[in-house]
N, C-alpha and C. Protein backbone atom coordinates (compact mmCIF):
# COMPACT_ATOMS: atom_id res chain seq x y z
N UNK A 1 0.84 -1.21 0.00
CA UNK A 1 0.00 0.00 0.00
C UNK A 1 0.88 1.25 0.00
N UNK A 2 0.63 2.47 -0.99
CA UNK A 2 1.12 3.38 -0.85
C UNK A 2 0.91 3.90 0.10
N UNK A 3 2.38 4.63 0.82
CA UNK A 3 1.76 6.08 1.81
C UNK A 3 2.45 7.03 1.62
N UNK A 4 2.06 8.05 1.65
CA UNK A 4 2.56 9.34 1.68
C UNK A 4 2.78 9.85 3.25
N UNK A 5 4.16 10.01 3.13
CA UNK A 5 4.40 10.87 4.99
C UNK A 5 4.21 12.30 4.39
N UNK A 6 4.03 12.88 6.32
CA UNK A 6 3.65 14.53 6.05
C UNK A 6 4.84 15.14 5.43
N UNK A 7 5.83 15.03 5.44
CA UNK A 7 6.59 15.85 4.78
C UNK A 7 6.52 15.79 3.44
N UNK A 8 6.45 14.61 2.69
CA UNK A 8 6.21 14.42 1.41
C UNK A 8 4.91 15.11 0.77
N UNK A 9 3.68 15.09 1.68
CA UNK A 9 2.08 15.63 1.38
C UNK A 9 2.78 17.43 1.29
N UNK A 10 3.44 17.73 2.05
CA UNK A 10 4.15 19.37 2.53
C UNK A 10 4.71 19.77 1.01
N UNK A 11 5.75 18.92 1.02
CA UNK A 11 6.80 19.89 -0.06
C UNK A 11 5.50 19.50 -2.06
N UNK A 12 4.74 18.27 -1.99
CA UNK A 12 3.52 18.41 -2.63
C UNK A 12 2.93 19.56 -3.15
N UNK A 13 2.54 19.98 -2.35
CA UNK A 13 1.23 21.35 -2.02
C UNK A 13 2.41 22.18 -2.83
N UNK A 14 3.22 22.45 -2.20
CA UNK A 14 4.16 23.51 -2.90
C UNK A 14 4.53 23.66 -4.08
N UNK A 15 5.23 22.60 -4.80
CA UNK A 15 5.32 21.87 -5.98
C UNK A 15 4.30 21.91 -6.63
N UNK A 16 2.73 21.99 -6.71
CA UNK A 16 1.92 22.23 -7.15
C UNK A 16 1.58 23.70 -7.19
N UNK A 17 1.88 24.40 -6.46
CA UNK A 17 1.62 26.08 -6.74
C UNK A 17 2.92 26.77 -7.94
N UNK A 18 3.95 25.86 -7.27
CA UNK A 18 5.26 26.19 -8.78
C UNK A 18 4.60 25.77 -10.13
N UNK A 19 4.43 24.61 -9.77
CA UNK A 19 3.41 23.64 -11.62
C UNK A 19 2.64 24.85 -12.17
N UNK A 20 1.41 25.59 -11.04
CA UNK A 20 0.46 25.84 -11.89
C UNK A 20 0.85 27.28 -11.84
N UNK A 21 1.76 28.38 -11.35
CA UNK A 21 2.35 29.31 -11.50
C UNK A 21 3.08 29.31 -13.20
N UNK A 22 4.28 28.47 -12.75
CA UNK A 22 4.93 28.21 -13.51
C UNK A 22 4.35 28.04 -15.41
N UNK A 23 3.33 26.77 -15.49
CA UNK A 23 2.45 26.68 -16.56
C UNK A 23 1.76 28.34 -16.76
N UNK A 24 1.36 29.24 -16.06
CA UNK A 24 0.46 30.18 -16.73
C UNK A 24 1.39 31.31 -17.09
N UNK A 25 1.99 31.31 -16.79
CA UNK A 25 3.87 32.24 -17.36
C UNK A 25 4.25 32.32 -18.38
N UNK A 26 4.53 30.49 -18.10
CA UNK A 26 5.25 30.03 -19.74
C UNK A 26 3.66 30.40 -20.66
N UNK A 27 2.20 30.02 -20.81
CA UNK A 27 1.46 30.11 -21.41
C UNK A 27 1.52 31.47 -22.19
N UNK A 28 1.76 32.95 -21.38
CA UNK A 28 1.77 34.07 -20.90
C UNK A 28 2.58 34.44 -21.95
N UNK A 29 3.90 33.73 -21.76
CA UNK A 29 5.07 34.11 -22.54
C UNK A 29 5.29 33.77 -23.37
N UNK A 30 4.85 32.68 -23.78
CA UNK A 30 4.58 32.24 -25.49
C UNK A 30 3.75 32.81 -26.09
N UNK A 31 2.35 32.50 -25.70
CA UNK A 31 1.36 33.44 -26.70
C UNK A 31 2.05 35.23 -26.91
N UNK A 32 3.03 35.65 -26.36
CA UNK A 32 3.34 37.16 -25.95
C UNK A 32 4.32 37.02 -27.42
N UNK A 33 5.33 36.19 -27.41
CA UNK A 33 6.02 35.83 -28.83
C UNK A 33 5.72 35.26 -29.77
N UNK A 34 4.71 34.81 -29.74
CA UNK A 34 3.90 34.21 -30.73
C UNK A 34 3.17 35.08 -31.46
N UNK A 35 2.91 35.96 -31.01
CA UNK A 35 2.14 37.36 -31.31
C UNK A 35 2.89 37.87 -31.67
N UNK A 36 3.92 38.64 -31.33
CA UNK A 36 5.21 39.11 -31.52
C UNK A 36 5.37 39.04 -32.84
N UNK A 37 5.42 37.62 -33.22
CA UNK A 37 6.58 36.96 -34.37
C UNK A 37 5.28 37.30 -35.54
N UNK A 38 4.66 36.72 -35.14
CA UNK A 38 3.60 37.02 -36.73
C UNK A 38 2.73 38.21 -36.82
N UNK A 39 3.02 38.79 -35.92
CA UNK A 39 1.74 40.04 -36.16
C UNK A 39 3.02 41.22 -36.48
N UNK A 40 2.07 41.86 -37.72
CA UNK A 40 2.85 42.97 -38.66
C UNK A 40 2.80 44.31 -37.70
N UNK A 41 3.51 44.76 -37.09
CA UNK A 41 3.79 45.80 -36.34
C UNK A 41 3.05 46.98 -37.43
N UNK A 42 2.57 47.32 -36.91
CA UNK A 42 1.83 49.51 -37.10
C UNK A 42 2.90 50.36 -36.55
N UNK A 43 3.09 51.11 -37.99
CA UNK A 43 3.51 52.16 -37.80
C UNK A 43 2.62 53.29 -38.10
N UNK A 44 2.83 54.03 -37.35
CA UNK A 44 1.61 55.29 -37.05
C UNK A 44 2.70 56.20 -36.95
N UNK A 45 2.04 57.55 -37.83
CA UNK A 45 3.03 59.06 -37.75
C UNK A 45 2.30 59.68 -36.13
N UNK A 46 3.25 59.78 -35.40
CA UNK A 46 3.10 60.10 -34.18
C UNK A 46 3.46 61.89 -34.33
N UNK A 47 1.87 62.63 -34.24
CA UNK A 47 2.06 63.92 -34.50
C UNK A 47 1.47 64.89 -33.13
N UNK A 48 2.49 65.92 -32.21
CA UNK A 48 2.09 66.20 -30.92
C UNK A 48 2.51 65.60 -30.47
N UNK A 49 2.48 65.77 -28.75
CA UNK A 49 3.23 65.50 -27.73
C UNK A 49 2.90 64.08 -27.53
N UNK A 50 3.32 63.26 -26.90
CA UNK A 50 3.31 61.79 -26.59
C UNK A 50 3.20 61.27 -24.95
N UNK A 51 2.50 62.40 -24.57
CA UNK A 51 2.64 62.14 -22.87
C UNK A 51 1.28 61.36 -22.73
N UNK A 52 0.55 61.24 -23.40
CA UNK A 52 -0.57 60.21 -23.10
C UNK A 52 -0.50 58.68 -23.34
N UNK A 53 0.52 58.75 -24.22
CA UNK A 53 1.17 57.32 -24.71
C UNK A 53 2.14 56.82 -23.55
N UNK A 54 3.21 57.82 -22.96
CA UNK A 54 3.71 57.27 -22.08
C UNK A 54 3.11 56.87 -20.52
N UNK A 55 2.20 57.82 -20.47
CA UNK A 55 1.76 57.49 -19.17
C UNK A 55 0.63 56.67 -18.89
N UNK A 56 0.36 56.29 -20.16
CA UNK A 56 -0.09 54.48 -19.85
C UNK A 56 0.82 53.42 -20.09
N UNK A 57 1.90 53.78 -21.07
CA UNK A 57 3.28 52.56 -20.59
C UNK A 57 3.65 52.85 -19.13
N UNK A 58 3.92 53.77 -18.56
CA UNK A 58 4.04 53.52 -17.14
C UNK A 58 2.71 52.97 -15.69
N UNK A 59 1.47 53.36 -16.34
CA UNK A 59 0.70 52.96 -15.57
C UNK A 59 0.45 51.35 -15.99
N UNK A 60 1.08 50.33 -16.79
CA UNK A 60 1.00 49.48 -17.43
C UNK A 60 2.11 48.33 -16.58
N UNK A 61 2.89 49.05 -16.80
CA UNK A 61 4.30 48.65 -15.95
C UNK A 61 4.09 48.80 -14.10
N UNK A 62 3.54 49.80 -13.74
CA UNK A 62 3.49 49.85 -12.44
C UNK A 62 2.42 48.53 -12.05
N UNK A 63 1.05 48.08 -12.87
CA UNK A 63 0.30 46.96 -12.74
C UNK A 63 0.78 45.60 -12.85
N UNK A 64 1.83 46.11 -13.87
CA UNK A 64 2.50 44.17 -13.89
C UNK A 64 3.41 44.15 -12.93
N UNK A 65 4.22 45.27 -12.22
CA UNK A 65 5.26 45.27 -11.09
C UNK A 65 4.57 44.75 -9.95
N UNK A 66 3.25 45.17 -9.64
CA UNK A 66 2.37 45.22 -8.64
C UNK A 66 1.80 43.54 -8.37
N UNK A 67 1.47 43.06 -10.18
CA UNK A 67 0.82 41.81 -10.04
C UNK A 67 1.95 40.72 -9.62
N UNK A 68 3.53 40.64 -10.61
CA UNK A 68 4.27 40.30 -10.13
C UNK A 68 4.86 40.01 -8.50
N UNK A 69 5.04 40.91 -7.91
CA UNK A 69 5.29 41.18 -6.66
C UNK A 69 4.37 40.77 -5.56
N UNK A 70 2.89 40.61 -6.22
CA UNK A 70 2.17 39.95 -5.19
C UNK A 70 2.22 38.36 -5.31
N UNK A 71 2.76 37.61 -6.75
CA UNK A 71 2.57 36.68 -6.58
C UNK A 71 3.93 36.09 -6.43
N UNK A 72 5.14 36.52 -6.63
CA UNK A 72 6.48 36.07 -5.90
C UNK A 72 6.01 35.92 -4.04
N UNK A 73 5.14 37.03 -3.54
CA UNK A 73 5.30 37.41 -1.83
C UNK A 73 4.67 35.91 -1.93
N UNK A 74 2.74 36.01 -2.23
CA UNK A 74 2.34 34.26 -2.34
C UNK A 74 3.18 33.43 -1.61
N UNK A 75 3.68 32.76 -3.19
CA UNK A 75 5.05 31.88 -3.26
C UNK A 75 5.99 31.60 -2.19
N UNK A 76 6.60 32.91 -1.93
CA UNK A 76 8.06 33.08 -0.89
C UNK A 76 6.81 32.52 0.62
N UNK A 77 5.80 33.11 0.54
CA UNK A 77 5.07 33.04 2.05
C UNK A 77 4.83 31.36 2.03
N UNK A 78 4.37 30.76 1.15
CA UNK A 78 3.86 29.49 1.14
C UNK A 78 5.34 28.65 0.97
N UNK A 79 6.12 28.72 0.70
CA UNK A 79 7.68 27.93 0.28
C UNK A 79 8.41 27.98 1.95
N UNK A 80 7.88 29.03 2.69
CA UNK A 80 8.60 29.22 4.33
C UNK A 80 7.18 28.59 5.13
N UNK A 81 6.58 28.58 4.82
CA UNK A 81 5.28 28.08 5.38
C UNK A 81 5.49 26.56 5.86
N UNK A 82 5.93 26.11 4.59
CA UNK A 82 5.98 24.86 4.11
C UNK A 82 7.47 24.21 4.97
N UNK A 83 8.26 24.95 4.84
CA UNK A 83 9.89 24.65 5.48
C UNK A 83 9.71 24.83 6.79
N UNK A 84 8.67 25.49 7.13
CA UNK A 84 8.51 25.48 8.73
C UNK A 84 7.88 24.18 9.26
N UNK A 85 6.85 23.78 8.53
CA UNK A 85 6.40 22.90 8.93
C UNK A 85 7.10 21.13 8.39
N UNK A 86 7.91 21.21 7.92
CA UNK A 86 8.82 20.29 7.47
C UNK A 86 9.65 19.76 8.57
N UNK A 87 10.20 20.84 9.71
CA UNK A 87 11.01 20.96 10.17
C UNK A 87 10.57 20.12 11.80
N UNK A 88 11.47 19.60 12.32
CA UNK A 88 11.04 18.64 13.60
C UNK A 88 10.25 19.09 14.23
N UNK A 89 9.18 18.79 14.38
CA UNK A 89 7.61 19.52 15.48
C UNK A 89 8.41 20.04 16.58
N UNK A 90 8.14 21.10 17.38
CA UNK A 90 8.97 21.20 18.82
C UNK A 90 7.86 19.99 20.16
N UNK A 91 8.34 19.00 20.56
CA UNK A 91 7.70 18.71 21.66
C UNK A 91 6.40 18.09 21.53
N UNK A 92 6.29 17.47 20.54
CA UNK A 92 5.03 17.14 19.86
C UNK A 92 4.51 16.15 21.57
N UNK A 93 3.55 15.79 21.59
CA UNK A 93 2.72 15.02 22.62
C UNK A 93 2.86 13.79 22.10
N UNK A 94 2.18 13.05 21.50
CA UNK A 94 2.09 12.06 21.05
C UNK A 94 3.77 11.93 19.87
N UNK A 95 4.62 11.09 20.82
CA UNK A 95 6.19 11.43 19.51
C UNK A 95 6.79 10.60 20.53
N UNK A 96 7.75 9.63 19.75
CA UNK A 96 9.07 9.34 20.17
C UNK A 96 10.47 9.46 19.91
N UNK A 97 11.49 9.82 20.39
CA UNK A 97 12.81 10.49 19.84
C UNK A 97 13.71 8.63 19.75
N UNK A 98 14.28 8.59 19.20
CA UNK A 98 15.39 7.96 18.66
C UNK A 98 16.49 8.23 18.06
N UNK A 99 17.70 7.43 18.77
CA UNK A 99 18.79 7.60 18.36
C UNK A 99 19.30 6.94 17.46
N UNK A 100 19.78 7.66 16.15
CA UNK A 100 19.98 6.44 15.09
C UNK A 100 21.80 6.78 14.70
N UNK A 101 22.72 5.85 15.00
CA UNK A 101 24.42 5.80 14.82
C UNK A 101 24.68 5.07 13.58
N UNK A 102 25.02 5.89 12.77
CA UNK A 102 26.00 5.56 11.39
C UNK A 102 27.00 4.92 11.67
N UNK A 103 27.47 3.98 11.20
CA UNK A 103 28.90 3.03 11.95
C UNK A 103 29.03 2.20 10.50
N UNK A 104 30.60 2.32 9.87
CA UNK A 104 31.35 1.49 8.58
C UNK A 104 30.64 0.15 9.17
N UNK A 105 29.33 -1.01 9.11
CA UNK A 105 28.88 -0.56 7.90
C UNK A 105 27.54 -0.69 8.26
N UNK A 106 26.86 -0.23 9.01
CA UNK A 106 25.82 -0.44 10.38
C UNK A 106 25.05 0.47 10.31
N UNK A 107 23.80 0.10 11.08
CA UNK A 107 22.79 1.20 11.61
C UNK A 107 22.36 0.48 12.72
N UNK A 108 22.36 1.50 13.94
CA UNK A 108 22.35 0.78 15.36
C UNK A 108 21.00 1.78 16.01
N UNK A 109 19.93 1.85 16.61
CA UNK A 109 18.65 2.83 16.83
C UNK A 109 18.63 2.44 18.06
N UNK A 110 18.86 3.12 18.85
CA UNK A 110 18.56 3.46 20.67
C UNK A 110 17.52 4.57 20.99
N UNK A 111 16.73 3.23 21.51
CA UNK A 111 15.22 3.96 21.86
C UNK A 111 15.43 4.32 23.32
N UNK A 112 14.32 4.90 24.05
CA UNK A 112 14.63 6.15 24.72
C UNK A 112 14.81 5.16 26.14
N UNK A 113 14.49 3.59 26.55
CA UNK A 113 15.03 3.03 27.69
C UNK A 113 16.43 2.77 27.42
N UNK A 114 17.23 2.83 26.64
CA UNK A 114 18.30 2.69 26.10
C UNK A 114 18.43 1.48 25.76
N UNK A 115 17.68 0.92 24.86
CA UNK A 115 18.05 -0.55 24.40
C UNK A 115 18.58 -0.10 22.95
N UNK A 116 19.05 -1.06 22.39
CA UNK A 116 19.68 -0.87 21.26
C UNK A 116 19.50 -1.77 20.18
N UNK A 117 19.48 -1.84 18.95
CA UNK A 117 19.05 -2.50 18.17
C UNK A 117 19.96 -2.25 16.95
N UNK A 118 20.16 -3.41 16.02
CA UNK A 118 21.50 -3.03 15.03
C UNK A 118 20.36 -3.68 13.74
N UNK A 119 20.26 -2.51 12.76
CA UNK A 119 19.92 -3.09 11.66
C UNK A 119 18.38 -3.18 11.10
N UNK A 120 17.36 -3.01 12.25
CA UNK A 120 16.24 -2.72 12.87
C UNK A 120 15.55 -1.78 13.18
N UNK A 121 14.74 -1.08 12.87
CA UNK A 121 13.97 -0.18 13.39
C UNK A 121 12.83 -0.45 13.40
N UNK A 122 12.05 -0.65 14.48
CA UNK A 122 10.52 -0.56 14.82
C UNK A 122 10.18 0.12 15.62
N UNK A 123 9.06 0.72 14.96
CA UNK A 123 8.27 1.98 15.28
C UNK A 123 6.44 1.79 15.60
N UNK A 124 5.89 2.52 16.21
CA UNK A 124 4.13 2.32 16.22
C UNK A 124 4.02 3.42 14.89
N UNK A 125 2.79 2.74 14.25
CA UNK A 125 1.92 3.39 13.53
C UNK A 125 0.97 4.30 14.16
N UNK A 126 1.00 5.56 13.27
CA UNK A 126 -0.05 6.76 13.52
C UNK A 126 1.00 7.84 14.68
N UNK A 127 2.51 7.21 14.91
CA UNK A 127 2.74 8.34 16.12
C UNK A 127 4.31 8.98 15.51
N UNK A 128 4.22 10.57 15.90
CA UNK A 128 5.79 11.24 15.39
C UNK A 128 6.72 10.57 16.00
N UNK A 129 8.13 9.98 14.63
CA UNK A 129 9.26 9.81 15.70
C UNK A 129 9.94 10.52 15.08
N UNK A 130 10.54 11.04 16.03
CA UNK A 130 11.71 11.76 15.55
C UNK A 130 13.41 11.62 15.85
N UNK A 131 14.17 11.05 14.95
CA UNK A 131 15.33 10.34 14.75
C UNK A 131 16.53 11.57 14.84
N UNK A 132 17.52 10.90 15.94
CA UNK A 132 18.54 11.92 16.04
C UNK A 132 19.86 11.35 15.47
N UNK A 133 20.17 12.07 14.78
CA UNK A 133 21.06 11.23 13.36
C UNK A 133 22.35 11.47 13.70
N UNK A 134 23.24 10.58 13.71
CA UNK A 134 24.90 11.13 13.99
C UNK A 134 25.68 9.77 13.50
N UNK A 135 26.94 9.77 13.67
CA UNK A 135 28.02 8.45 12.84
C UNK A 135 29.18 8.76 13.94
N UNK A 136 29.56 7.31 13.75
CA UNK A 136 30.84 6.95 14.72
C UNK A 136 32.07 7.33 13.99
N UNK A 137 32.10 7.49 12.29
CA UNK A 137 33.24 7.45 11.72
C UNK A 137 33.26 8.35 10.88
N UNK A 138 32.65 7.93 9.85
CA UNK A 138 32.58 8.79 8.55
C UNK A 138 31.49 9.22 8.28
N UNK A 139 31.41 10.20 7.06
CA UNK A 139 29.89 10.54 6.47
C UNK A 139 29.04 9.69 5.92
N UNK A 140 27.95 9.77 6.47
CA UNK A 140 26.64 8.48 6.36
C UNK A 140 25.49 9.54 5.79
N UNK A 141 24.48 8.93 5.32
CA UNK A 141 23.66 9.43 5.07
C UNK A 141 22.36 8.41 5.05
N UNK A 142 21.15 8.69 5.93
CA UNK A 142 20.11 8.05 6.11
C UNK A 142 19.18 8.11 5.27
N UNK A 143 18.66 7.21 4.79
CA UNK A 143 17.64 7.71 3.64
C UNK A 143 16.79 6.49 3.86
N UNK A 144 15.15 6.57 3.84
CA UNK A 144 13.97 5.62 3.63
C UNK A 144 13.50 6.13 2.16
N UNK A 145 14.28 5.68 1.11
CA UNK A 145 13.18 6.16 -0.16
C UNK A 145 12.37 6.06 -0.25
N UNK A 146 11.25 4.89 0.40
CA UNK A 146 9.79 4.97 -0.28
C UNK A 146 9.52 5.89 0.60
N UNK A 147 9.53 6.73 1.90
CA UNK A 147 8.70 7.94 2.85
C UNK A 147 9.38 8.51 2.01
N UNK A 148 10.62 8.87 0.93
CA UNK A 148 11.20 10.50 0.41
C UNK A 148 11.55 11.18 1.59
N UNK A 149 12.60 10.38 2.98
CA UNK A 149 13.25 11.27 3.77
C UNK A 149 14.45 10.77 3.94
N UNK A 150 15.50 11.92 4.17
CA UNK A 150 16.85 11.51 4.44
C UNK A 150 17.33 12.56 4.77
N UNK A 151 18.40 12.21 5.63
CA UNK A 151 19.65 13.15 6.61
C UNK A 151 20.96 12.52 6.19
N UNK A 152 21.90 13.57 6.68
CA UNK A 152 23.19 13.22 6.68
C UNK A 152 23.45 12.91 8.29
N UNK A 153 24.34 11.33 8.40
CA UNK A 153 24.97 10.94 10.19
C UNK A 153 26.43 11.81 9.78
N UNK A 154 26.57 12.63 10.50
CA UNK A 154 27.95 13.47 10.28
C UNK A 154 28.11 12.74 11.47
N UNK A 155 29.71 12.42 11.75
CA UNK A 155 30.46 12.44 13.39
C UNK A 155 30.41 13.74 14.16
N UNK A 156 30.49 13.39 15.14
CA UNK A 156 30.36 14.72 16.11
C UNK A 156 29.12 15.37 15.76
N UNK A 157 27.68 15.23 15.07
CA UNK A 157 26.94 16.41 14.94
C UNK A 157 25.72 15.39 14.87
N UNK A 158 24.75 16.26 15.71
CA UNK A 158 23.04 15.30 15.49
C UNK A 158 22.06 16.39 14.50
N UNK A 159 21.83 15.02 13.33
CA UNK A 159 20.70 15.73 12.65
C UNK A 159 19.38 15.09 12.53
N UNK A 160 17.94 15.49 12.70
CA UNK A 160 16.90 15.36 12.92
C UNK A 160 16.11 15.32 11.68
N UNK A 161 15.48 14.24 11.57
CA UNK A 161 14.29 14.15 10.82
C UNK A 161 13.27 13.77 11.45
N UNK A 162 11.93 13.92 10.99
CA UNK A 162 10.98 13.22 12.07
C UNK A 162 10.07 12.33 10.44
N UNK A 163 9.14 11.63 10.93
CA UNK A 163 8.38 10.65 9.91
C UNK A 163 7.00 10.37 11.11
N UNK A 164 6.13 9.69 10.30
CA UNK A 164 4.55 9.21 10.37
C UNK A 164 4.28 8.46 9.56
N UNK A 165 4.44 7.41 9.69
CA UNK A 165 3.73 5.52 9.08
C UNK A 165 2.11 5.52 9.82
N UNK A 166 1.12 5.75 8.52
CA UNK A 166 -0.06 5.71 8.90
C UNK A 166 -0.69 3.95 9.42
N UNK A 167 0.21 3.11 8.63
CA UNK A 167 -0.54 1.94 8.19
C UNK A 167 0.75 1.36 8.85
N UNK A 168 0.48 -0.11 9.21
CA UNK A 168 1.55 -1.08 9.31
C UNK A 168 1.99 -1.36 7.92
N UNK A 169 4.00 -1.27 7.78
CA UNK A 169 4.28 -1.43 6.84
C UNK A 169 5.83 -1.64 6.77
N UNK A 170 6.51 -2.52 5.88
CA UNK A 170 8.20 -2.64 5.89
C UNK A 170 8.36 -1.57 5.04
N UNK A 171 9.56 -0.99 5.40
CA UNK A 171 10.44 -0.17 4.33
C UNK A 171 12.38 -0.36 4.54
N UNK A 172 12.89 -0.09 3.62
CA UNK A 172 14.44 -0.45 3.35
C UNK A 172 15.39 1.02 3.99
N UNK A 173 15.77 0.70 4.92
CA UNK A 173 16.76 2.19 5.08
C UNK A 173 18.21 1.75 4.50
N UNK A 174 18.84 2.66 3.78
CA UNK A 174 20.15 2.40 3.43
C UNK A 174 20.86 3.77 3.25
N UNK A 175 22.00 3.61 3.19
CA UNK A 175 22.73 4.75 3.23
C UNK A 175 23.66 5.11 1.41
N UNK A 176 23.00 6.97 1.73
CA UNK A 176 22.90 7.59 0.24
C UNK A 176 24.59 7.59 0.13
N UNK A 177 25.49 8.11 0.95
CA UNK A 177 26.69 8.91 0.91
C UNK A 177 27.77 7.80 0.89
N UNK A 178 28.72 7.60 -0.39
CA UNK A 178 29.59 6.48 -0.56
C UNK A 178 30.38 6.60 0.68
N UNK A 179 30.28 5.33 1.76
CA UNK A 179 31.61 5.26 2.99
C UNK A 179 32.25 4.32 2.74
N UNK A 180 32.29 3.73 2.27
CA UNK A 180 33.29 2.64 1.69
C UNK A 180 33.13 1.52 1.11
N UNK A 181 33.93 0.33 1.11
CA UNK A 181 33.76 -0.60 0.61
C UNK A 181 32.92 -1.62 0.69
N UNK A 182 32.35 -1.44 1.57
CA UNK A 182 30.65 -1.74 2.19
C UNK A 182 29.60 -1.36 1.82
N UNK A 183 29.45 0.05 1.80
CA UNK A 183 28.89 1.56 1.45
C UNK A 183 27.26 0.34 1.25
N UNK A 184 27.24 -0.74 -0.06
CA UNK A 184 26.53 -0.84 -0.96
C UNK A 184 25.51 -2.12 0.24
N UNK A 185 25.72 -2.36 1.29
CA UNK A 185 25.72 -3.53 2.20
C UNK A 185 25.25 -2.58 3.84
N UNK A 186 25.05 -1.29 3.22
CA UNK A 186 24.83 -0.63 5.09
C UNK A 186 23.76 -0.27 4.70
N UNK A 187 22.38 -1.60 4.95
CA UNK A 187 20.93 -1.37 5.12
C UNK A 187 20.54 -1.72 6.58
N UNK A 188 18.98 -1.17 6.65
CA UNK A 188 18.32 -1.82 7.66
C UNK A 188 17.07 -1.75 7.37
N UNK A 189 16.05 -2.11 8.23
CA UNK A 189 14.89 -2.60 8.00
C UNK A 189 14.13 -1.31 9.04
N UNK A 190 13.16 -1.06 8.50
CA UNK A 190 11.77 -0.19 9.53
C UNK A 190 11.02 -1.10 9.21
N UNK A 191 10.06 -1.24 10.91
CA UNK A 191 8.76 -2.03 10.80
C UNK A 191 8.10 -0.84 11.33
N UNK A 192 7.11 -0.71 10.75
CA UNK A 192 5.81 0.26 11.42
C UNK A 192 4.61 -0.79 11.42
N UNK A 193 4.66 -0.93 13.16
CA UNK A 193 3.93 -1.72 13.43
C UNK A 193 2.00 -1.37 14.82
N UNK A 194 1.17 -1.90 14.49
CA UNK A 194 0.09 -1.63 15.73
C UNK A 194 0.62 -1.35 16.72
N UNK A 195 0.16 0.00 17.59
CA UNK A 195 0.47 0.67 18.46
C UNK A 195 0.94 -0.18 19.49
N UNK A 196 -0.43 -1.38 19.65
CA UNK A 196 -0.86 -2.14 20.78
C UNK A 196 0.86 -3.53 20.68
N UNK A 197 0.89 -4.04 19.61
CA UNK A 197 2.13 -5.04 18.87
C UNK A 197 3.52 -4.31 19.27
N UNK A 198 3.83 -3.15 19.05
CA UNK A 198 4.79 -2.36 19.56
C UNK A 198 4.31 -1.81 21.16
N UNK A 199 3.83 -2.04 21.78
CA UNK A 199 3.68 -1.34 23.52
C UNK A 199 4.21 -3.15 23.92
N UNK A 200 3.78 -3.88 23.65
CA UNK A 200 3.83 -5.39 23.79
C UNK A 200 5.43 -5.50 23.59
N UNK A 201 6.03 -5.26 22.74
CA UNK A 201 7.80 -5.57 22.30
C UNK A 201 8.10 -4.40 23.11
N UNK A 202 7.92 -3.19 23.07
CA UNK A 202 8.96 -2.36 23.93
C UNK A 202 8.80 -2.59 25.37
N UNK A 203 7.30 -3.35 25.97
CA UNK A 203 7.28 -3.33 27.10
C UNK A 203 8.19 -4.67 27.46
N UNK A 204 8.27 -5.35 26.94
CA UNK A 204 9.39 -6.55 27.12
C UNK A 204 10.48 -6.29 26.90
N UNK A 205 11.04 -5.35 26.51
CA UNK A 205 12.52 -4.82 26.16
C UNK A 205 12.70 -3.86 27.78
N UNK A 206 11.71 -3.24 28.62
CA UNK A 206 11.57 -2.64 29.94
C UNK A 206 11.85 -3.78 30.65
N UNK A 207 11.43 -4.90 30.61
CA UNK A 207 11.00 -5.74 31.85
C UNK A 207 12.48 -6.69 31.95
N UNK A 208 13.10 -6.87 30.19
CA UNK A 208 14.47 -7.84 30.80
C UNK A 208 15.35 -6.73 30.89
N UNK A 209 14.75 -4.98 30.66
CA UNK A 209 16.14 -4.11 31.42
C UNK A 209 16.87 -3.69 30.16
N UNK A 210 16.71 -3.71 28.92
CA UNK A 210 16.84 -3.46 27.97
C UNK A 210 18.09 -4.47 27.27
């Protein structure tokens, strides 16, 4: 089953205001040279002053500056709109944080009793997690292609993505950024699994102490 995560539905919406911006421009700007090219220009003996001619090329120009400018602001407002809300929820209620370590040729996820898991990630369906990304060695890069999310595990530095699996479902994590001779062999697995199926495994991961 397809799903679309929120970030993917986010940068969407946006991508669709560029499409249909974009299409009525180009439409705009072709028919404008198209006209151009085949229509026989008038020449007219221009006799007397010409201040009525210019000051509708300028009141002409001040309307397309005007129309322009409101629909770049649009755009710029909806493109930060959009990057805001992309960006890790602060403190969400319903969310779990995870630690996810880049390691030549590994992925290791320490959930918040500190158990640890190599290769593995399971998660509940319907709830924010949000993954704190870092590497033991070299540059890694996290990526779930079918959600369309990914970070870089830099050493020394944590970077954050967050995700939402509506449905129970497998997906492939592997790493984008060549680390070596492995590089092609450093996958792991996400399960997004029933809330109730995951409270059941993490509560047994509490009880032998992690």
């Amino acid at each position: 089953m397809a799903v679309t995560p929120p970030t993917v539905a986010i940068w969407t919406s946006v991508f669709d205001v560029y499409l249909v911006l974009g299409t009525l421009v180009g439409i705009v700007v072709i028919s404008v040279l198209t006209y151009s090219v085949f229509t026989k220009p008038k020449v007219k003996a221009e006799v007397g002053p010409k201040r009525s001619s210019e000051r509708k090329k300028k009141i002409r120009a001040v309307i397309l500056t005007l129309i322009t400018i409101s629909i770049l602001t649009t755009v710029e407002l909806d493109t930060f709109s959009a990057t805001s809300l992309v960006t890790v929820p602060s403190d969400p209620a319903n969310s779990m944080t995870i630690q996810v370590v880049g390691q030549q040729f590994f992925w290791t996820f320490i959930y918040p009793n500190g158990y640890a898991q190599v290769g593995n990630l399971t998660i509940p369906v319907g709830e924010t997690i949000i993954l704190n990304i870092t590497s033991k060695d070299v540059f890694h890069s996290f990526a779930i292609q079918q959600l369309d999310v990914a970070k870089d595990a830099i050493p020394g530095r944590y970077n954050q993505l967050w995700l939402e699996v509506p449905t129970p479902s497998q997906y492939s994590i592997i790493c984008k950024e060549l680390c070596g001779v492995g590089h092609a062999f450093m996958t792991a697995e996400l399960y997004a699994v029933n809330a109730s199926t995951f409270n059941a495994w993490y509560g047994s991961l509490q009880t032998k102490g992690g």
